[in-house]
Protein backbone atom coordinates (compact mmCIF):
# COMPACT_ATOMS: atom_id res chain seq x y z
CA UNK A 1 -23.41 -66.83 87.57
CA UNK A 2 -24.41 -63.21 87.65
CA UNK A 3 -23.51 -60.76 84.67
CA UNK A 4 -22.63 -57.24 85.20
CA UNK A 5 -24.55 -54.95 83.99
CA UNK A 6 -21.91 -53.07 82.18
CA UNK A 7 -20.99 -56.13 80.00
CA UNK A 8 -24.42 -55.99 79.30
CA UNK A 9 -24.33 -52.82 77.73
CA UNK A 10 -20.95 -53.35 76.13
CA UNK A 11 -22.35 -55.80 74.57
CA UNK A 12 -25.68 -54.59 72.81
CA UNK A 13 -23.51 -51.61 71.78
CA UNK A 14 -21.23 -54.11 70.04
CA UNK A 15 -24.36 -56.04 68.18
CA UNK A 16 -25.54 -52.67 67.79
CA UNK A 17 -22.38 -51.15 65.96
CA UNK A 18 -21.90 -54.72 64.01
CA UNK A 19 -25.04 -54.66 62.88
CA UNK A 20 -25.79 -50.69 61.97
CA UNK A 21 -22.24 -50.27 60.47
CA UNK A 22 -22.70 -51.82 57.27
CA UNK A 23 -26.22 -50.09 57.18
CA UNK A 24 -24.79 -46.84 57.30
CA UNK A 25 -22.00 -47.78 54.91
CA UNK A 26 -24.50 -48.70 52.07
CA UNK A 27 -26.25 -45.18 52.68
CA UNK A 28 -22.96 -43.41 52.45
CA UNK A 29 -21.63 -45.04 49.38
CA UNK A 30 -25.22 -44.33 47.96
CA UNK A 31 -25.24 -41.90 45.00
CA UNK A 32 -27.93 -39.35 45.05
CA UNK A 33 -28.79 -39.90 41.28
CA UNK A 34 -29.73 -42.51 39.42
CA UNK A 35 -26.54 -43.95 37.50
CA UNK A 36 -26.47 -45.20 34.46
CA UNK A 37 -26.96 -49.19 33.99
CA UNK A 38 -23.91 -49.31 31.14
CA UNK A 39 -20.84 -47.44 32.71
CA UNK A 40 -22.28 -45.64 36.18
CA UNK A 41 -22.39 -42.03 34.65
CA UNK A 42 -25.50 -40.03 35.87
CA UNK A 43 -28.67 -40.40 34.07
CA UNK A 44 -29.65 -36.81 32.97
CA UNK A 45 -33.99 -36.94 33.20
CA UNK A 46 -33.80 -35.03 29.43
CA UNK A 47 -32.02 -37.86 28.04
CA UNK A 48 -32.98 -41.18 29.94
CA UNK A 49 -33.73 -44.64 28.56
CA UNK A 50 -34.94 -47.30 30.23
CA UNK A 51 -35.11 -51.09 29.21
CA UNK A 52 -36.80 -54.22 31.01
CA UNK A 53 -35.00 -57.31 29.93
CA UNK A 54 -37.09 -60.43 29.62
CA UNK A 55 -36.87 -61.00 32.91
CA UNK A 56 -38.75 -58.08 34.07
CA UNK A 57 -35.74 -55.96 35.52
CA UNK A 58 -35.58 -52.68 34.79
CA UNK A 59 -32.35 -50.79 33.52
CA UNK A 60 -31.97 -46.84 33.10
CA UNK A 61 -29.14 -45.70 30.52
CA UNK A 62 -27.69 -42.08 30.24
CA UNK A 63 -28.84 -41.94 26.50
CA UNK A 64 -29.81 -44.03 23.30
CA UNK A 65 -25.90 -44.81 22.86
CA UNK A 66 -25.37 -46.27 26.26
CA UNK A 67 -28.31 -48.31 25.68
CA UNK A 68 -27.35 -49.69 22.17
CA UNK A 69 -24.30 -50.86 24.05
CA UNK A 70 -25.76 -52.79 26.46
CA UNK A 71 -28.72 -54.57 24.63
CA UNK A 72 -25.56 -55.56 21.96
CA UNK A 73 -24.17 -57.71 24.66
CA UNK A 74 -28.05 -59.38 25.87
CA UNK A 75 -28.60 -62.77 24.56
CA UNK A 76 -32.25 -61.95 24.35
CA UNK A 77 -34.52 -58.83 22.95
CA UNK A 78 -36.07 -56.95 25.72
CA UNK A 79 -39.57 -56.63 26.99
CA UNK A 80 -40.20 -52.81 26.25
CA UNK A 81 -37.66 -49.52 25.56
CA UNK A 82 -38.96 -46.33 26.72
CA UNK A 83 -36.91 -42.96 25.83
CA UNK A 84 -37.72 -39.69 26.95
CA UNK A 85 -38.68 -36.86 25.25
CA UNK A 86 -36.54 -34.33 25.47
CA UNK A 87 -38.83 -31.35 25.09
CA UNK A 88 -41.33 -32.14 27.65
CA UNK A 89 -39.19 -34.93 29.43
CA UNK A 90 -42.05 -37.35 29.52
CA UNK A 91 -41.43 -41.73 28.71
CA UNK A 92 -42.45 -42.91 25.19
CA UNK A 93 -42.71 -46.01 23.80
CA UNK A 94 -38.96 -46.41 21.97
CA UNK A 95 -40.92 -47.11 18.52
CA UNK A 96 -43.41 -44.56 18.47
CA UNK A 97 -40.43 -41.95 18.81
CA UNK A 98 -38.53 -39.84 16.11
CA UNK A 99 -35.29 -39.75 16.39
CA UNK A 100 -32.23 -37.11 15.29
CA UNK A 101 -28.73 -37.43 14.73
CA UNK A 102 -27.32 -33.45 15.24
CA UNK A 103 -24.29 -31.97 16.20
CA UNK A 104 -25.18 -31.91 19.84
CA UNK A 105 -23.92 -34.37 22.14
CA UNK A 106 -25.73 -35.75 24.94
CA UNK A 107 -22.88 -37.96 27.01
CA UNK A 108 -19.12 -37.30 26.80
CA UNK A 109 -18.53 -40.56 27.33
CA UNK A 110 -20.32 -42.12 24.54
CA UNK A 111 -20.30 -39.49 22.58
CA UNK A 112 -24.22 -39.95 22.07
CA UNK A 113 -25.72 -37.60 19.45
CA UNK A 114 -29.01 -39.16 19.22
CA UNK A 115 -32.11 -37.18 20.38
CA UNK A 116 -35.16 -38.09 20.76
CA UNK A 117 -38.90 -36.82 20.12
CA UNK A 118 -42.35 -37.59 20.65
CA UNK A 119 -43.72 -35.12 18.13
CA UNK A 120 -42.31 -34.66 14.42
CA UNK A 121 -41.94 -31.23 14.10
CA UNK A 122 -40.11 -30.64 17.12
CA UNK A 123 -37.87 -33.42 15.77
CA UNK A 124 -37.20 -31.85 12.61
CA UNK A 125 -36.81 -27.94 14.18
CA UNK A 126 -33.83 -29.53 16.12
CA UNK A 127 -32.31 -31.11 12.75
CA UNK A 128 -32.99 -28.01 11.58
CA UNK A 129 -31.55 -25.83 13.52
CA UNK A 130 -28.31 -28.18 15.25
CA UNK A 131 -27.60 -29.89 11.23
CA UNK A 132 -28.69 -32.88 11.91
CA UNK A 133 -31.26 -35.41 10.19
CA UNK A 134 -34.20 -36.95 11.17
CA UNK A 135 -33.29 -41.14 10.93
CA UNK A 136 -35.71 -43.68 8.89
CA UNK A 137 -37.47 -46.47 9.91
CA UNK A 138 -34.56 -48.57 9.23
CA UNK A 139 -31.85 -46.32 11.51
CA UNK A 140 -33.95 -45.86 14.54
CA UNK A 141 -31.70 -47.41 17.23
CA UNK A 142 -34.32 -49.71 19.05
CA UNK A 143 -36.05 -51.50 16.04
């Protein structure tokens, strides 16, 4: 039996379609930013946290709040935290940051009013300046 060489090409172009659509889907529903691991909202770099569950997967939050949230609902504590500092945007270690509770708010939809600092001083001139406080040991949000 002898196939024609147009069925031949109607045919790759059908694998070809059936296997590239969904392909091209995923890219197109793609966001171009990073979305946040608690409700989807995108993860502003000044503001990021990022946990790693014991498992070793990694989850980026929108700020501290969203990322209270979430660890409230693991079974288990998590490997590491790492916030960002929101002067010079750069990861640190979630308990070697200060923390201050102002009148600005990060996220709408939490209603976050957390920020956080890798130096002191830079922590306390934003308390000082939105009326806020710099939190204690014992009210820092990933203890």
């Amino acid at each position: 039996m002898r196939v024609s060489k147009r069925f031949v090409m109607v045919s790759l172009v059908g694998l070809l379609v059936a296997v590239g659509l969904p392909v091209v889907a995923h890219w197109a529903r793609r966001s171009a930013s990073e979305g946040c691991a608690l409700d989807g909202v995108k993860v502003i770099p000044d503001y990021r946290v990022e946990v790693v569950d014991n498992n070793g997967d990694s989850y980026a939050f929108c700020c501290v709040r969203s990322a209270q949230l979430w660890l409230a609902r693991q079974p288990n504590r998590p490997r590491s935290v790492t916030v960002t500092d929101e002067v010079s945007r750069e990861p640190v270690d979630a308990a070697k940051a200060y923390y201050v509770r102002s009148e600005v708010v990060t996220t709408r939809t939490t209603g976050n009013r957390i920020h956080v600092f890798r130096d002191e001083a830079e922590a306390q001139a934003h308390a000082d300046t939105y009326h806020g406080t710099v939190l204690t040991e014992s009210e820092k949000p990933f203890r």
